[in-house]
Each structure stands twice: as C-alpha cells, then as structure tokens.
Protein backbone atom coordinates (compact mmCIF):
# COMPACT_ATOMS: atom_id res chain seq x y z
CA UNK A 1 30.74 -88.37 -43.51
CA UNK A 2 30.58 -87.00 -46.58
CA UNK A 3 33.03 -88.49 -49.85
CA UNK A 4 34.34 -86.73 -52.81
CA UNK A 5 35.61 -89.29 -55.59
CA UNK A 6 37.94 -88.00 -57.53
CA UNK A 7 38.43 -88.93 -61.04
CA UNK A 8 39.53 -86.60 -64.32
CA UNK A 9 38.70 -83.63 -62.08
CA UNK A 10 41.75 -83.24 -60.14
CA UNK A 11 41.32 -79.77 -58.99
CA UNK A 12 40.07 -77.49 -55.92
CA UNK A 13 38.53 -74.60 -57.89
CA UNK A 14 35.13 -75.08 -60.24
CA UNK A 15 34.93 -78.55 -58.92
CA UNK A 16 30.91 -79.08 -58.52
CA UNK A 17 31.41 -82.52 -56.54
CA UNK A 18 33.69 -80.90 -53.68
CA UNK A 19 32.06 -77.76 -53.39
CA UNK A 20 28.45 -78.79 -52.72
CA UNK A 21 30.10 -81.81 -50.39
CA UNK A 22 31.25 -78.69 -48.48
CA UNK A 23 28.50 -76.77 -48.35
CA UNK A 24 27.60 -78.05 -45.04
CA UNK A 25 29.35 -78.77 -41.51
CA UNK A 26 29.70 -82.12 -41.98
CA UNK A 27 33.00 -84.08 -42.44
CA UNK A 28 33.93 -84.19 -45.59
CA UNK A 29 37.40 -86.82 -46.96
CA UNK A 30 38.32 -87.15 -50.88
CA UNK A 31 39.44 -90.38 -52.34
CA UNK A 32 41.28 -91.06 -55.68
CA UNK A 33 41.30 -94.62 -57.30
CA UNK A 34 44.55 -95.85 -58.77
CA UNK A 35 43.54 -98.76 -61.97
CA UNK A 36 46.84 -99.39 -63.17
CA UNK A 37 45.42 -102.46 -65.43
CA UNK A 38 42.30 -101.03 -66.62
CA UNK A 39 44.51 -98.11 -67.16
CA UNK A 40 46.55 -99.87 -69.62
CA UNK A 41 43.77 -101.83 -71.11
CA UNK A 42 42.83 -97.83 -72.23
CA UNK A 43 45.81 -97.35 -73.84
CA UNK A 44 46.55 -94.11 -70.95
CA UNK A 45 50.05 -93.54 -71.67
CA UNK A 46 52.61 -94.01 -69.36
CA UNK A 47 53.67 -90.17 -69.59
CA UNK A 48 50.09 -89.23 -69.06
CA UNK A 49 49.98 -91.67 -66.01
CA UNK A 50 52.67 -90.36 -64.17
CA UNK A 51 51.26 -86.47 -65.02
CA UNK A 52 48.12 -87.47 -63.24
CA UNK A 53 49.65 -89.18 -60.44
CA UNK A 54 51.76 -86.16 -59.66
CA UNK A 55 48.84 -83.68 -59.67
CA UNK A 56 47.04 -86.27 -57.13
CA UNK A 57 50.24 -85.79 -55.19
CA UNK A 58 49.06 -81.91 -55.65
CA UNK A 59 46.28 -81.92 -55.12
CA UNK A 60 46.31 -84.16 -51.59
CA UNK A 61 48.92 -81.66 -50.69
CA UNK A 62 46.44 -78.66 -50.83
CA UNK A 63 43.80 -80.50 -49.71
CA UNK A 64 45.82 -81.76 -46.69
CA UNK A 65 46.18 -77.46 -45.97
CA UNK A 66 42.55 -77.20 -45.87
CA UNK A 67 41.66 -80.22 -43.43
CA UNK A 68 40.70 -82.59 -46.03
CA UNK A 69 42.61 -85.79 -45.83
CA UNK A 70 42.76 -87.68 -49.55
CA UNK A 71 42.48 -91.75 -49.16
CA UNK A 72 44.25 -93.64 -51.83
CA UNK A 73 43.01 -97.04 -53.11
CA UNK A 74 44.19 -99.00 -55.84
CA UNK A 75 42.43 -101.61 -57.76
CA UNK A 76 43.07 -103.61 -61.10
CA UNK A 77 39.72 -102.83 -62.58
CA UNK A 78 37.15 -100.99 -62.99
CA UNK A 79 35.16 -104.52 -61.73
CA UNK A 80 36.52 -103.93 -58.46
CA UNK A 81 35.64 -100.67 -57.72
CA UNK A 82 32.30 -101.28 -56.19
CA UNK A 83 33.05 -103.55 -53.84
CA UNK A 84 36.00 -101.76 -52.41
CA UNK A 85 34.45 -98.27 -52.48
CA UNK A 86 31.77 -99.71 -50.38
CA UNK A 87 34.34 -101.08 -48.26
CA UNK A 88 35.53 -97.90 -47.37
CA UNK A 89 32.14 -96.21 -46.91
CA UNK A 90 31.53 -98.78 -44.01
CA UNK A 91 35.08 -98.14 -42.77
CA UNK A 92 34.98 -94.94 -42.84
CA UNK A 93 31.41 -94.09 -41.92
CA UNK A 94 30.40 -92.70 -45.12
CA UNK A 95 26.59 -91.70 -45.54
CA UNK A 96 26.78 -89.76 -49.08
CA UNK A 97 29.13 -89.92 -52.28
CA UNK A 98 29.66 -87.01 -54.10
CA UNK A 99 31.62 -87.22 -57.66
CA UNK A 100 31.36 -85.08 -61.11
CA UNK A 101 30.26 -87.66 -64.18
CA UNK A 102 32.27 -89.61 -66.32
CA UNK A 103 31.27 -89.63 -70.05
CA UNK A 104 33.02 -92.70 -71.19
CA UNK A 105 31.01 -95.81 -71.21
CA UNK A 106 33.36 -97.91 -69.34
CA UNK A 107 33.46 -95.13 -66.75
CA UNK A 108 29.28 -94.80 -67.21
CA UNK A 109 28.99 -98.69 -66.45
CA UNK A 110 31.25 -98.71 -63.58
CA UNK A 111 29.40 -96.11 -61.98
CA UNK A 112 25.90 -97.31 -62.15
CA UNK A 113 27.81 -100.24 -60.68
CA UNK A 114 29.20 -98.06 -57.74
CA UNK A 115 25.58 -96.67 -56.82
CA UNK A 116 23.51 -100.21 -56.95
CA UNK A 117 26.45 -101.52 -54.31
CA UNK A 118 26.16 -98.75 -52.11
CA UNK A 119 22.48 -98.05 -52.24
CA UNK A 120 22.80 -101.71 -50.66
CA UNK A 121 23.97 -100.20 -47.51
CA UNK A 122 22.17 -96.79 -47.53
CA UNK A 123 24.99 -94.39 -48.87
CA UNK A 124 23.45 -92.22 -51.19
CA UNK A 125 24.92 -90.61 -54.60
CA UNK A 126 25.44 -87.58 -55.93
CA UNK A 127 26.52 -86.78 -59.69
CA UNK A 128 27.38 -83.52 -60.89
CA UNK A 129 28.43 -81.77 -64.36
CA UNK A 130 32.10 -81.39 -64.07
CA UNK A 131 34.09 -81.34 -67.91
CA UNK A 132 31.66 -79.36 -69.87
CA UNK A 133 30.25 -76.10 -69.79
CA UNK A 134 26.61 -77.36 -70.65
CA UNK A 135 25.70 -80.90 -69.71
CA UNK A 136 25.31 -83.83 -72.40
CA UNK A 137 22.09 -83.52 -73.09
CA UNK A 138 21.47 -80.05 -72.76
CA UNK A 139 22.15 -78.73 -76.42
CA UNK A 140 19.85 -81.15 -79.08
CA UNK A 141 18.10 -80.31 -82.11
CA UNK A 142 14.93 -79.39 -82.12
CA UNK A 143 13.45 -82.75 -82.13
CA UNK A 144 15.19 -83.44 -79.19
CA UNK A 145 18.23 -85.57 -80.93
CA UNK A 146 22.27 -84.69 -81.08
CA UNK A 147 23.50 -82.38 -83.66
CA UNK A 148 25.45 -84.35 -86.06
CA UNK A 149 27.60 -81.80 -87.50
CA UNK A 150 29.51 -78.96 -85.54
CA UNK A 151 28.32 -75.39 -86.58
CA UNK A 152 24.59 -75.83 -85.67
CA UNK A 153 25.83 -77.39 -82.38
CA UNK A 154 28.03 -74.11 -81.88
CA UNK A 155 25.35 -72.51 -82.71
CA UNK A 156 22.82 -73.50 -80.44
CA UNK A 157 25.66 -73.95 -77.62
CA UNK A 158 25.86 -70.42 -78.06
CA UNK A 159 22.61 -69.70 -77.43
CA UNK A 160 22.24 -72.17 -74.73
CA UNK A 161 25.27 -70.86 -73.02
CA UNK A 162 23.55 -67.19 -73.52
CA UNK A 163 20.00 -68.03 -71.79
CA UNK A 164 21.46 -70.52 -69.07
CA UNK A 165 25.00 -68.66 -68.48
CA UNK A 166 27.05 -70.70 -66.17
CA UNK A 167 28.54 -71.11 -62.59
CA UNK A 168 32.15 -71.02 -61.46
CA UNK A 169 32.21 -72.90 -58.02
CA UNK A 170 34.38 -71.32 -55.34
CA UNK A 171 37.71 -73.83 -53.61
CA UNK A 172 36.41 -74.84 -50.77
CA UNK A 173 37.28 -73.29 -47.25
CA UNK A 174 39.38 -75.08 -44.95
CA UNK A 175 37.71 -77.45 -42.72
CA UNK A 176 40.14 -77.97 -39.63
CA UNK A 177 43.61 -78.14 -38.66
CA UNK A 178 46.25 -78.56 -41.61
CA UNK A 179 46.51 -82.67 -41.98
CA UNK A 180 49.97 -84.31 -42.61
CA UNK A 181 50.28 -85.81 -46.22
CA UNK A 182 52.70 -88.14 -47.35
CA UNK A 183 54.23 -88.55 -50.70
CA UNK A 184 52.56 -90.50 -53.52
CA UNK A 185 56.08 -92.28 -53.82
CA UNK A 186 56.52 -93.15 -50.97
CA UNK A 187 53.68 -95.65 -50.38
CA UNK A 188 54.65 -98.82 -51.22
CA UNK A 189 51.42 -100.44 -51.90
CA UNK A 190 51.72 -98.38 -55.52
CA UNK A 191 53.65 -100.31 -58.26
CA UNK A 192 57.38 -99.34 -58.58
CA UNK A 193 56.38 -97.77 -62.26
CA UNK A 194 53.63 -95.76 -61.05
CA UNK A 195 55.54 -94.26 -58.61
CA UNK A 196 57.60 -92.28 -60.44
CA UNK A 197 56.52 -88.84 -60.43
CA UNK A 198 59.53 -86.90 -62.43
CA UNK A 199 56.98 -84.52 -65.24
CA UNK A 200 58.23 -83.59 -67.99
CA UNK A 201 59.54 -79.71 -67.67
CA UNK A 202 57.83 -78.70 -70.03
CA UNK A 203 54.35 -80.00 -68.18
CA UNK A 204 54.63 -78.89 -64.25
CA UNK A 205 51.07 -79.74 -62.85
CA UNK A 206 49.47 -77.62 -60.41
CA UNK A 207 46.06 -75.96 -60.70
CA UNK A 208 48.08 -72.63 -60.58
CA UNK A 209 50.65 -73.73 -63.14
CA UNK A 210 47.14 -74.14 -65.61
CA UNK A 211 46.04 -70.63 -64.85
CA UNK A 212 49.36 -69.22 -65.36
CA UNK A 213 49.10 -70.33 -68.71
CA UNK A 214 45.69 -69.30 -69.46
CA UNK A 215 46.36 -65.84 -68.67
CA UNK A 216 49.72 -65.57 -70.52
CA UNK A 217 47.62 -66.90 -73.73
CA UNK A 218 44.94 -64.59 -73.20
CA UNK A 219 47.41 -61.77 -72.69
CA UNK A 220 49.80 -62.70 -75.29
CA UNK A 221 48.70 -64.98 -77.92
CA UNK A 222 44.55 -65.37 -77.98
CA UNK A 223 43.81 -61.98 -80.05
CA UNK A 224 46.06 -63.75 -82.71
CA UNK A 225 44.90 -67.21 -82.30
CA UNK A 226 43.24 -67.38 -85.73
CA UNK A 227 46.38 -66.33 -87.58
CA UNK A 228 49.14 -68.33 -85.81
CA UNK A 229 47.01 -71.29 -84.29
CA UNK A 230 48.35 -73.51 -87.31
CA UNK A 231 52.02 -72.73 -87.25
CA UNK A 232 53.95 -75.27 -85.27
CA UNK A 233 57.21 -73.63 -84.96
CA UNK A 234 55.11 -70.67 -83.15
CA UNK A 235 53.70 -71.10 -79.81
CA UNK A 236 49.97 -69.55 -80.91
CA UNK A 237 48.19 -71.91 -78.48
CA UNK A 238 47.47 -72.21 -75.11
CA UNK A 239 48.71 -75.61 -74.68
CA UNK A 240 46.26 -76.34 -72.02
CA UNK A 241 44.80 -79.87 -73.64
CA UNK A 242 47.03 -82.00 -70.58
CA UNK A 243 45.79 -79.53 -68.00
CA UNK A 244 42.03 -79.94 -69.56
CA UNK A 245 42.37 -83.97 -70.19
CA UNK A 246 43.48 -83.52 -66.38
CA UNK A 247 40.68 -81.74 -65.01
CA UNK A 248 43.13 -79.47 -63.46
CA UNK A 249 41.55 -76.42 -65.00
CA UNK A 250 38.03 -76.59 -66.36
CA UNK A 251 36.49 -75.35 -69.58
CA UNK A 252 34.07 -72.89 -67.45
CA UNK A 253 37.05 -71.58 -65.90
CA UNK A 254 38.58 -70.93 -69.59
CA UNK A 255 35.56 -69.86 -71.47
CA UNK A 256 35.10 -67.13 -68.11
CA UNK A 257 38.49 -65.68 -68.44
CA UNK A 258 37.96 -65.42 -72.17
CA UNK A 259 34.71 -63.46 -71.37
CA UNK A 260 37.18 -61.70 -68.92
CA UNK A 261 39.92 -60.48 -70.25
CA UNK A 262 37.49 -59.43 -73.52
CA UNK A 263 35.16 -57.56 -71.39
CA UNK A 264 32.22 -60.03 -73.74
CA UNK A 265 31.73 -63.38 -74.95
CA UNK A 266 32.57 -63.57 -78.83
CA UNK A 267 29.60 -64.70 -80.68
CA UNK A 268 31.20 -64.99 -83.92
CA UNK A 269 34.48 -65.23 -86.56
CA UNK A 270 34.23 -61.40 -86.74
CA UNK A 271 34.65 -60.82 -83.25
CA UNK A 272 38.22 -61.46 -81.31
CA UNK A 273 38.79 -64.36 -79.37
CA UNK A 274 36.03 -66.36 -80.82
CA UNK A 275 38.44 -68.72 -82.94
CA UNK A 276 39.62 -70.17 -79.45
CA UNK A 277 36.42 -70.72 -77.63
CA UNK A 278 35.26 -72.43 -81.14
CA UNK A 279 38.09 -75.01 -80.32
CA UNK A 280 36.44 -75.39 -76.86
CA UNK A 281 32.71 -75.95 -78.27
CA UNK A 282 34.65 -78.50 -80.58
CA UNK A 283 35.60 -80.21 -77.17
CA UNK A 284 32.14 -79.83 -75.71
CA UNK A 285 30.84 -81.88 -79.12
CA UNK A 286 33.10 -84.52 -79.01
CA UNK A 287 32.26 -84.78 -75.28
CA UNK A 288 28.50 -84.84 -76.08
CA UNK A 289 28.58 -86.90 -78.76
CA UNK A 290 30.74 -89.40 -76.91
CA UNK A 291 27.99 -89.23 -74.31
CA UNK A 292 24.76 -89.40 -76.52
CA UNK A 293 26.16 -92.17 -78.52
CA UNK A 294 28.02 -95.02 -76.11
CA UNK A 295 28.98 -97.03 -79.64
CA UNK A 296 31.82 -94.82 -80.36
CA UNK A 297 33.41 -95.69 -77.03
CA UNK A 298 33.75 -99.02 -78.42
CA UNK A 299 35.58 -99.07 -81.46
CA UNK A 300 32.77 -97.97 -83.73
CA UNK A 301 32.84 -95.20 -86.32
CA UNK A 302 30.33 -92.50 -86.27
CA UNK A 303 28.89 -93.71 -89.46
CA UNK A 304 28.05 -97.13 -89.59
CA UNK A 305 28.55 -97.63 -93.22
CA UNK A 306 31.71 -96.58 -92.75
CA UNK A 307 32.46 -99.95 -91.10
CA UNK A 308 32.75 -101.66 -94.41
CA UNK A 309 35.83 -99.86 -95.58
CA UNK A 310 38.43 -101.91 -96.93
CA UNK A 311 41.29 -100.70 -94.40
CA UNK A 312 44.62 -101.90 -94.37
CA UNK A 313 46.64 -103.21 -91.11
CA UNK A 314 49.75 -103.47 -92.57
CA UNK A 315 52.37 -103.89 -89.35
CA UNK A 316 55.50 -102.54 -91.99
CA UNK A 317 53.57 -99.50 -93.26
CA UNK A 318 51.97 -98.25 -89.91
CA UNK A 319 55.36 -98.55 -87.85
CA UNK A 320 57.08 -96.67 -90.67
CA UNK A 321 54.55 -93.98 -89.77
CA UNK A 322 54.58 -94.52 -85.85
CA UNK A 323 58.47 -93.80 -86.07
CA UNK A 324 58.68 -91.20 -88.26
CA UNK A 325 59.60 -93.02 -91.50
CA UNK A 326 57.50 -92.11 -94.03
CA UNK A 327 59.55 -90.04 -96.26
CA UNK A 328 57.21 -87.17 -96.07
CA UNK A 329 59.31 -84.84 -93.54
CA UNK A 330 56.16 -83.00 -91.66
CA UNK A 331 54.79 -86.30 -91.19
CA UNK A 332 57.97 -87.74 -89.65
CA UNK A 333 58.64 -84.49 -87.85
CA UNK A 334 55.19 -84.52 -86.03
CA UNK A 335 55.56 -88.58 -85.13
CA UNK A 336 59.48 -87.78 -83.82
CA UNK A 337 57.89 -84.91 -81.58
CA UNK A 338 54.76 -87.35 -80.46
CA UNK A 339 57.22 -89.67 -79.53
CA UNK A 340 60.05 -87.74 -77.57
CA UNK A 341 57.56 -85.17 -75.75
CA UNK A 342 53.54 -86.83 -75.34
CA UNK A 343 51.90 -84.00 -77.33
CA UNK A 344 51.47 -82.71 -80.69
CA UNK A 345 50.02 -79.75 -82.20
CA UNK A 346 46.90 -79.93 -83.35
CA UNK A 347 47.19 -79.16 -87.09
CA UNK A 348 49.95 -81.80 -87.10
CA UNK A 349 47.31 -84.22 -85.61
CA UNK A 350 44.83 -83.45 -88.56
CA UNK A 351 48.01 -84.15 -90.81
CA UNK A 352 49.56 -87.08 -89.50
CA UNK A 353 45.89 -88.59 -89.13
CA UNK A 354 44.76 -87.78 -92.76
CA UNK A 355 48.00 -89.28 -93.98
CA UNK A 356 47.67 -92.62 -92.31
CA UNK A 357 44.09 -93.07 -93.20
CA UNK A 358 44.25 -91.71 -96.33
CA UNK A 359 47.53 -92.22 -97.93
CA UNK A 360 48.61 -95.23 -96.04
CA UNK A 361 44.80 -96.69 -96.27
CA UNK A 362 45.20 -97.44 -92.24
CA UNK A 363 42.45 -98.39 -90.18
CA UNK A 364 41.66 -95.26 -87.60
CA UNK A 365 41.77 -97.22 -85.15
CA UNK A 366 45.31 -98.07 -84.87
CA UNK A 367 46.32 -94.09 -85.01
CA UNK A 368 43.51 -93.62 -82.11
CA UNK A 369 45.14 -96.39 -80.06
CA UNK A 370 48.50 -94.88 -80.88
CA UNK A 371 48.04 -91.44 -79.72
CA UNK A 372 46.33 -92.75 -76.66
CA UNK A 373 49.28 -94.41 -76.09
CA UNK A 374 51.79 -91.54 -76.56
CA UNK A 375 49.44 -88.46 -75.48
CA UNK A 376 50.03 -86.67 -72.52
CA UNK A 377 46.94 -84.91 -73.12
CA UNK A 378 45.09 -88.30 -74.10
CA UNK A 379 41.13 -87.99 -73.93
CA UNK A 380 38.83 -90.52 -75.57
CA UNK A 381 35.80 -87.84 -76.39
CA UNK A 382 38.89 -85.35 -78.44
CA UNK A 383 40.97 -88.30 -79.88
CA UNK A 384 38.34 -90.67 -80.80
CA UNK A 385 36.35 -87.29 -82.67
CA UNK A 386 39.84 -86.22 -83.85
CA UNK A 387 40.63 -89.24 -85.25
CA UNK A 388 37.02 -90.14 -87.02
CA UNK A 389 36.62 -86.36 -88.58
CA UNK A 390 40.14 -87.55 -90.26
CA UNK A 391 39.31 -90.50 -91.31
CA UNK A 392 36.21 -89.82 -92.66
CA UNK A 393 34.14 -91.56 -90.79
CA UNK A 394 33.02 -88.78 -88.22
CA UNK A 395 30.95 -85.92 -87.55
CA UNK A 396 31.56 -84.29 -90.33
CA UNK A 397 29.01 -82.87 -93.46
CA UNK A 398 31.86 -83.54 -96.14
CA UNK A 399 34.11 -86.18 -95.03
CA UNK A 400 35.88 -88.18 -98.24
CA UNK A 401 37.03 -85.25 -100.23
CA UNK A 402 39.39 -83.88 -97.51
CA UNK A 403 42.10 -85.82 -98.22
CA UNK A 404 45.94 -83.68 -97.09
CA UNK A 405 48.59 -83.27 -99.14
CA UNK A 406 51.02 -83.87 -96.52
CA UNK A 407 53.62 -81.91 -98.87
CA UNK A 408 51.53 -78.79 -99.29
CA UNK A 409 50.57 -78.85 -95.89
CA UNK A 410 54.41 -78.80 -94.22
CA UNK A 411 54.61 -75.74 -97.39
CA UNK A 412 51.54 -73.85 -95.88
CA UNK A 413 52.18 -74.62 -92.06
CA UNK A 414 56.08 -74.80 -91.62
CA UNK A 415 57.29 -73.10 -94.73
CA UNK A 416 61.25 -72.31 -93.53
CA UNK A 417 60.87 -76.10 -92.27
CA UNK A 418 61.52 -74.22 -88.71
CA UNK A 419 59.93 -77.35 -87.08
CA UNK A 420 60.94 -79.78 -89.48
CA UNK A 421 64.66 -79.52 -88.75
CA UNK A 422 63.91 -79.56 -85.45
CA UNK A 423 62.57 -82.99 -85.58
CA UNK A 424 64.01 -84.69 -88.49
CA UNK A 425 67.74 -84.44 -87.77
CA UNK A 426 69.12 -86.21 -91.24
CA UNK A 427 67.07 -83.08 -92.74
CA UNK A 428 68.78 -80.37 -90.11
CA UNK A 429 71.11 -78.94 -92.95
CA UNK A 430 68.83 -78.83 -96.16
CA UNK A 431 68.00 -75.48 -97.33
CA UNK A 432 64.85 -74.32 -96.72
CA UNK A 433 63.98 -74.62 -100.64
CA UNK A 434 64.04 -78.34 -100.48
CA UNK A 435 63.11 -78.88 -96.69
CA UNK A 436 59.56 -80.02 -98.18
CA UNK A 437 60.65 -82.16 -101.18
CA UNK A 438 64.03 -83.00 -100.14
CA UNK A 439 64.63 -86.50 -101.98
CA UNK A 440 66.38 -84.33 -105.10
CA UNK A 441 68.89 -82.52 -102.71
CA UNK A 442 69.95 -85.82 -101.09
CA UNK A 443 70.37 -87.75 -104.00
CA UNK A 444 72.97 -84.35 -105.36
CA UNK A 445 74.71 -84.94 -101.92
CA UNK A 446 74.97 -88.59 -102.37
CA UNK A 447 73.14 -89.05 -99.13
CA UNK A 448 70.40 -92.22 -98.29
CA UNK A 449 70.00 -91.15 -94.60
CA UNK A 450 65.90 -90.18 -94.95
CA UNK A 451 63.86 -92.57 -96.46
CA UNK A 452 62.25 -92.04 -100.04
CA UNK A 453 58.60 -91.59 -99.50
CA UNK A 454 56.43 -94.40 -98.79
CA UNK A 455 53.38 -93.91 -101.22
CA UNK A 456 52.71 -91.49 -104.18
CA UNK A 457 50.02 -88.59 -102.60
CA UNK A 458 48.26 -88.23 -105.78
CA UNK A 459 47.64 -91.75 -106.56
CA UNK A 460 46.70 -92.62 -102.33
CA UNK A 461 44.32 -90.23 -102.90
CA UNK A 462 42.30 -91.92 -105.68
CA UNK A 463 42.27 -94.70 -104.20
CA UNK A 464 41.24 -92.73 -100.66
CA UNK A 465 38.27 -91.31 -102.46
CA UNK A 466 37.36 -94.01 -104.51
CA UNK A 467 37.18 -96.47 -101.06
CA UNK A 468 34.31 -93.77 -100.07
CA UNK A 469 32.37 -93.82 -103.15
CA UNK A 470 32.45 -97.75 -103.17
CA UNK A 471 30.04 -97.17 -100.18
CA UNK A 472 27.62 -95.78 -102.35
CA UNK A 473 27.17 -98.21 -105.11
C-alpha cells in the first residue's frame, strides 16, 4: 500500500505527493496528523486551526468519493510522529510514503526523523515540491548562493520559470467504490476545542471555494491590482493568503490562471497583471530563504548584526498596540480588524509592523508571534519575511531609513477614513477632515473616549534610525 501524508497541502488538484502515489494500481490511503501541542507551541492560531481542520473534513469527504479512505492520527508532538507513523505503516501494510516537503525546520527535522524510522522496516520515501513554483534551491546566484535581496531573485525566477516552465498535476481518478466518511467532530479521540469546525463566513474552505475566488480576482480586480492593492476599504486583492497558507490552492495553480486569463505571463511593471504575480515571487523568496537559511526559523534576524539592537519589551506599550490603543487611528483600526476577523491587509501589516518596531522600539519578534497567533492566513516563511523587511532586519537593500509615518500613511491609504470608522468605533462620527489627526476635534467635543497618541512619530523616528547607525560605529 501506498501512503499520502498530508500536511499544508490539503488539496486534490496540483498535489505532486497524491498524484504520482496514484499513478499506479496499487492501493493507495491518505493520512493527516493532528499536533494540537506542537501546534500551539507555533503560535497557529486557534481560528487558523479550526480553518484547517474543516478543510481536512473536506477534503476526506472528496477523497472518501474517489475510494480513498483518509486515517486520522493525533499526536502531541512533532517527537512522536515517527514512531506512530511507523505504527501505522505495519498496521496498515504500507510499503512507500509519499508527502510534498515542508520548509520549516521543525517540520525539516521531523521528517528526516520520519524516514530513518521507517527505512528501519523497509518503507521507502518519497518527497516532492508542493508550495512553490520552483523548488528551494533552484533559483541562486551565480555562485551558486541565495539572492539576498528580492528583484534579482524575481529576476532570475523569471527566467527560471521561462526555461523550466512548470507542471499542474491532474486530481486523481477514483480508485473504487465511494467509502463512508465520518465527521471530523464527531470523533471523540479529538480535543473538545479542536473539534469545532464553525469558519468564519467570510472564509468557507473548499478547494472550489479558492478557485472561485481566483477567477473573480482575475476577472474583476487583477488588471487593477497595482492601483487599488493598497486601499483597505476596497477589496483590490484576491484574498487568497488562508487558502495559500492552507495548501488548498497552490501558487502553480495561481501563477497558470494568471498566464490564462492574460493569454501570457507578465514579465514586467509595464505589462498587466505582473504587480500580482510579483506578490507571489515575494512568497516564493520568503519560502526559499526560509529554506536556504534554517536560522530564521528560530528566532534569528536575517542580519546578524541586527541582533544587537537595543529593543524594547515593554508589556504596557506592546498591549496598547495589540488592542488597538495607540492613539494613531490606522494603527488601532488594523489591530481591531486583526483581532475580530484573523486577517489583515497587507499594507496595514507593513504599517502596523513599522510602527511597533519603529515607533514603539518593539522587538519583531513579539509582532511575529502575535500575528501568528491571530492570522488565519498564518505562515512562518511570509510572516517571519514580513515582519524582518519591517523591522529592518530582513532581506532588504535599504532597511533603516523606511521608517512609516503611520499618520501619512492612514492619509495616503484610507483618506475618507472609510476603514477607519469601521474599526475604531469612538472615531465613527468624526469628519473625514480630522479622521487622521483627530485628538483636536475630540478635545472641541469634550470627548476622552480614544486615547492621545502613545509616542511622538518624528522624534520615534530619530531614535529608530539612530538605533541602526549605532550598528555601524
């Protein structure tokens, strides 16, 4: 028998693990691991947790119509996994594992784990590209290392992606009579809080649910991506990232439909569509570099020298800004929204991040841990890159100088304070002149119910910078 292990790939189409596990007659089962422990030890938010959970539910459903039962096993930790995956290779008479490659080095470790204890007892493994378009490894410089800063990654991605091309792999066939499938909350054996499965509306899983959106972006919205990509109060993206972070659609399956509905593959800021799929080569970076470089799975910046910044871990000051208390409204706005829904849009990210690390003087790595805690779209590779490029301490060719103004940027980005009011109730009746700056107008009304900013921009920014250049001395 033949075993598919499913992991942030929870999807039947352009899944390289199932479809070559199918290729032949033999018998073919799926399995998905449940770590509710190491889970939390990540940080995976609960609203993430459940999203998953429900798209295994899915997922086992479909595969159930095609003959291809799903076994469910949970474990604390990743320690465990070995031992009881080759527990139920012997069990089930398992001869060859099949599973697409985790990036993460947790993941990375537990895996080499996984294939020592069942080379043990002759059950062989099989890895497979599954979350990028090109493989880590596959796009270096020309001395063989990882690209350091983005464009001449895109670059050469580009022209990787043009000589290699790519595959989309087929869902496979069904395999035998329909199989019965019980629901995920129904088994008892899965903690009470992991059991419930009610999404969010606004996030229905489903690998048709993902495409659906795709298309309606690429129909509606991509051709204006570059103009409307940065306005929160519009809905100018494709709000894929949960679906992605999922594996329930796949960045080949994205990057094709592009090409698709184009009739070419944009090469280019002159050419239509190519602002999108330069957010998905941003993805494919953060994924390599994640990859090439293990240390910034564990807590390390990009830039080593960057580890002697003087950050602050102030408790007050970084749960003003966790709750949406800041006294900067776009700030607060884009916490409140974090915190009520498990996403944010991605501009607000770059704004919310910028502020803590540079106005508040926060270590990075509290926002990282927060968002993974919140995100329904949480991914290490994205937040952890996300986070650093913020910071400063990233990827990045000009990091310290790029310092928000977290007023100018609400101006620019939300400038009738459309998704301000939205979020920031106490600020639902200010006129849209003072929706940016609105201490003045609630001090005329007599009214204390926002709180007075928490720092002075300009002078946080000084001191920002000048943290930076006391690296270089």
């Amino acid at each position: 028998m033949k075993l598919v292990w499913l992991r942030n790939d929870l999807r039947l189409a352009d899944n390289p693990a199932l479809r070559h596990a199918c290729a032949g007659d033999e018998q073919v089962a799926t399995l998905f691991i449940i770590p509710p422990t190491q889970w939390r030890q990540h940080k995976m938010a609960p609203i993430r947790q459940r999203f998953m959970l429900a798209q295994v539910d899915e997922l086992g459903r479909e595969l159930a119509a095609l003959g291809i039962p799903l076994h469910l096993l949970r474990v604390e930790t990743f320690a465990e996994v070995p031992a009881v995956l080759a527990n139920l290779c012997r069990e089930q008479g398992v001869t060859q594992l099949y599973a697409n490659q985790a990036i993460e080095i947790d993941e990375q470790r537990r895996d080499h784990a996984v294939s020592a204890a069942l080379a043990e007892q002759a059950v062989s493994c099989h890895w497979f590209n599954g979350c990028c378009v090109l493989p880590p490894g596959r796009v270096l410089t020309g001395s063989g290392e990882m690209f350091k800063v983005f464009t001449p990654f895109s670059r050469a991605w580009l022209k990787a992606l043009d000589e290699e091309g790519f595959v989309i792999h087929r869902a496979p066939a069904p395999r035998g009579e329909p199989l019965p499938w019980q629901l995920l909350a129904e088994r008892a054996w899965v903690d009470e809080a992991l059991c419930e499965l009610t999404v969010d509306p606004r996030w229905p899983v489903g690998e048709a649910e993902a495409l659906r959106r795709l298309n309606i972006f690429l129909e509606q919205a991509v051709l204006d991506y570059g103009e409307t990509r940065d306005f929160p109060a519009i809905a100018g993206t494709s709000v894929l990232s949960p679906y992605l972070a999922a594996g329930i659609i796949s960045p080949r399956q994205c990057v094709a439909a592009l090409q698709q509905r184009l009739g070419y593959r944009p090469q280019s800021k002159a050419q239509p569509g190519f602002v999108w799929l330069n957010e998905l080569i941003w993805r494919e970076f953060y994924r390599h570099l994640l990859v090439l470089i293990p240390t910034l799975s564990m807590n390390r910046p990009f830039k080593p020298e960057t580890a002697a910044l003087p950050w602050s871990w102030d408790p007050d000051a970084f749960a003003a800004w966790c709750e949406g208390r800041t006294g900067y409204p776009i700030v607060d706005a884009a916490m409140r929204c974090l915190n009520a829904t498990g996403w944010m849009h991605n501009r607000l990210r770059m704004i919310v991040a910028s502020f803590l690390t540079k106005d508040l003087h926060i270590h990075w790595r509290l926002g990282e841990d927060y968002f993974m805690s919140r995100l329904i779209d949480g991914d290490l590779a994205a937040n952890n890159g996300g986070w650093q490029w913020a910071a400063g301490t990233g990827a990045d060719a000009a990091p310290y100088f790029r310092v928000f103004n977290p007023t100018t940027q609400g101006q620019r980005f939300d400038p009738q304070g459309e998704f301000i009011r939205t979020w920031v109730t106490e600020l639902a009746d200010i006129p849209a002149a003072y929706v940016h700056q609105p201490h003045d107008w609630l001090r005329l009304k007599g009214r204390q119910d926002y709180p007075a900013p928490m720092v002075d921009h300009a002078v946080a920014r000084v001191r920002a910078i000048e943290m930076f250049r006391s690296l270089e001395k």
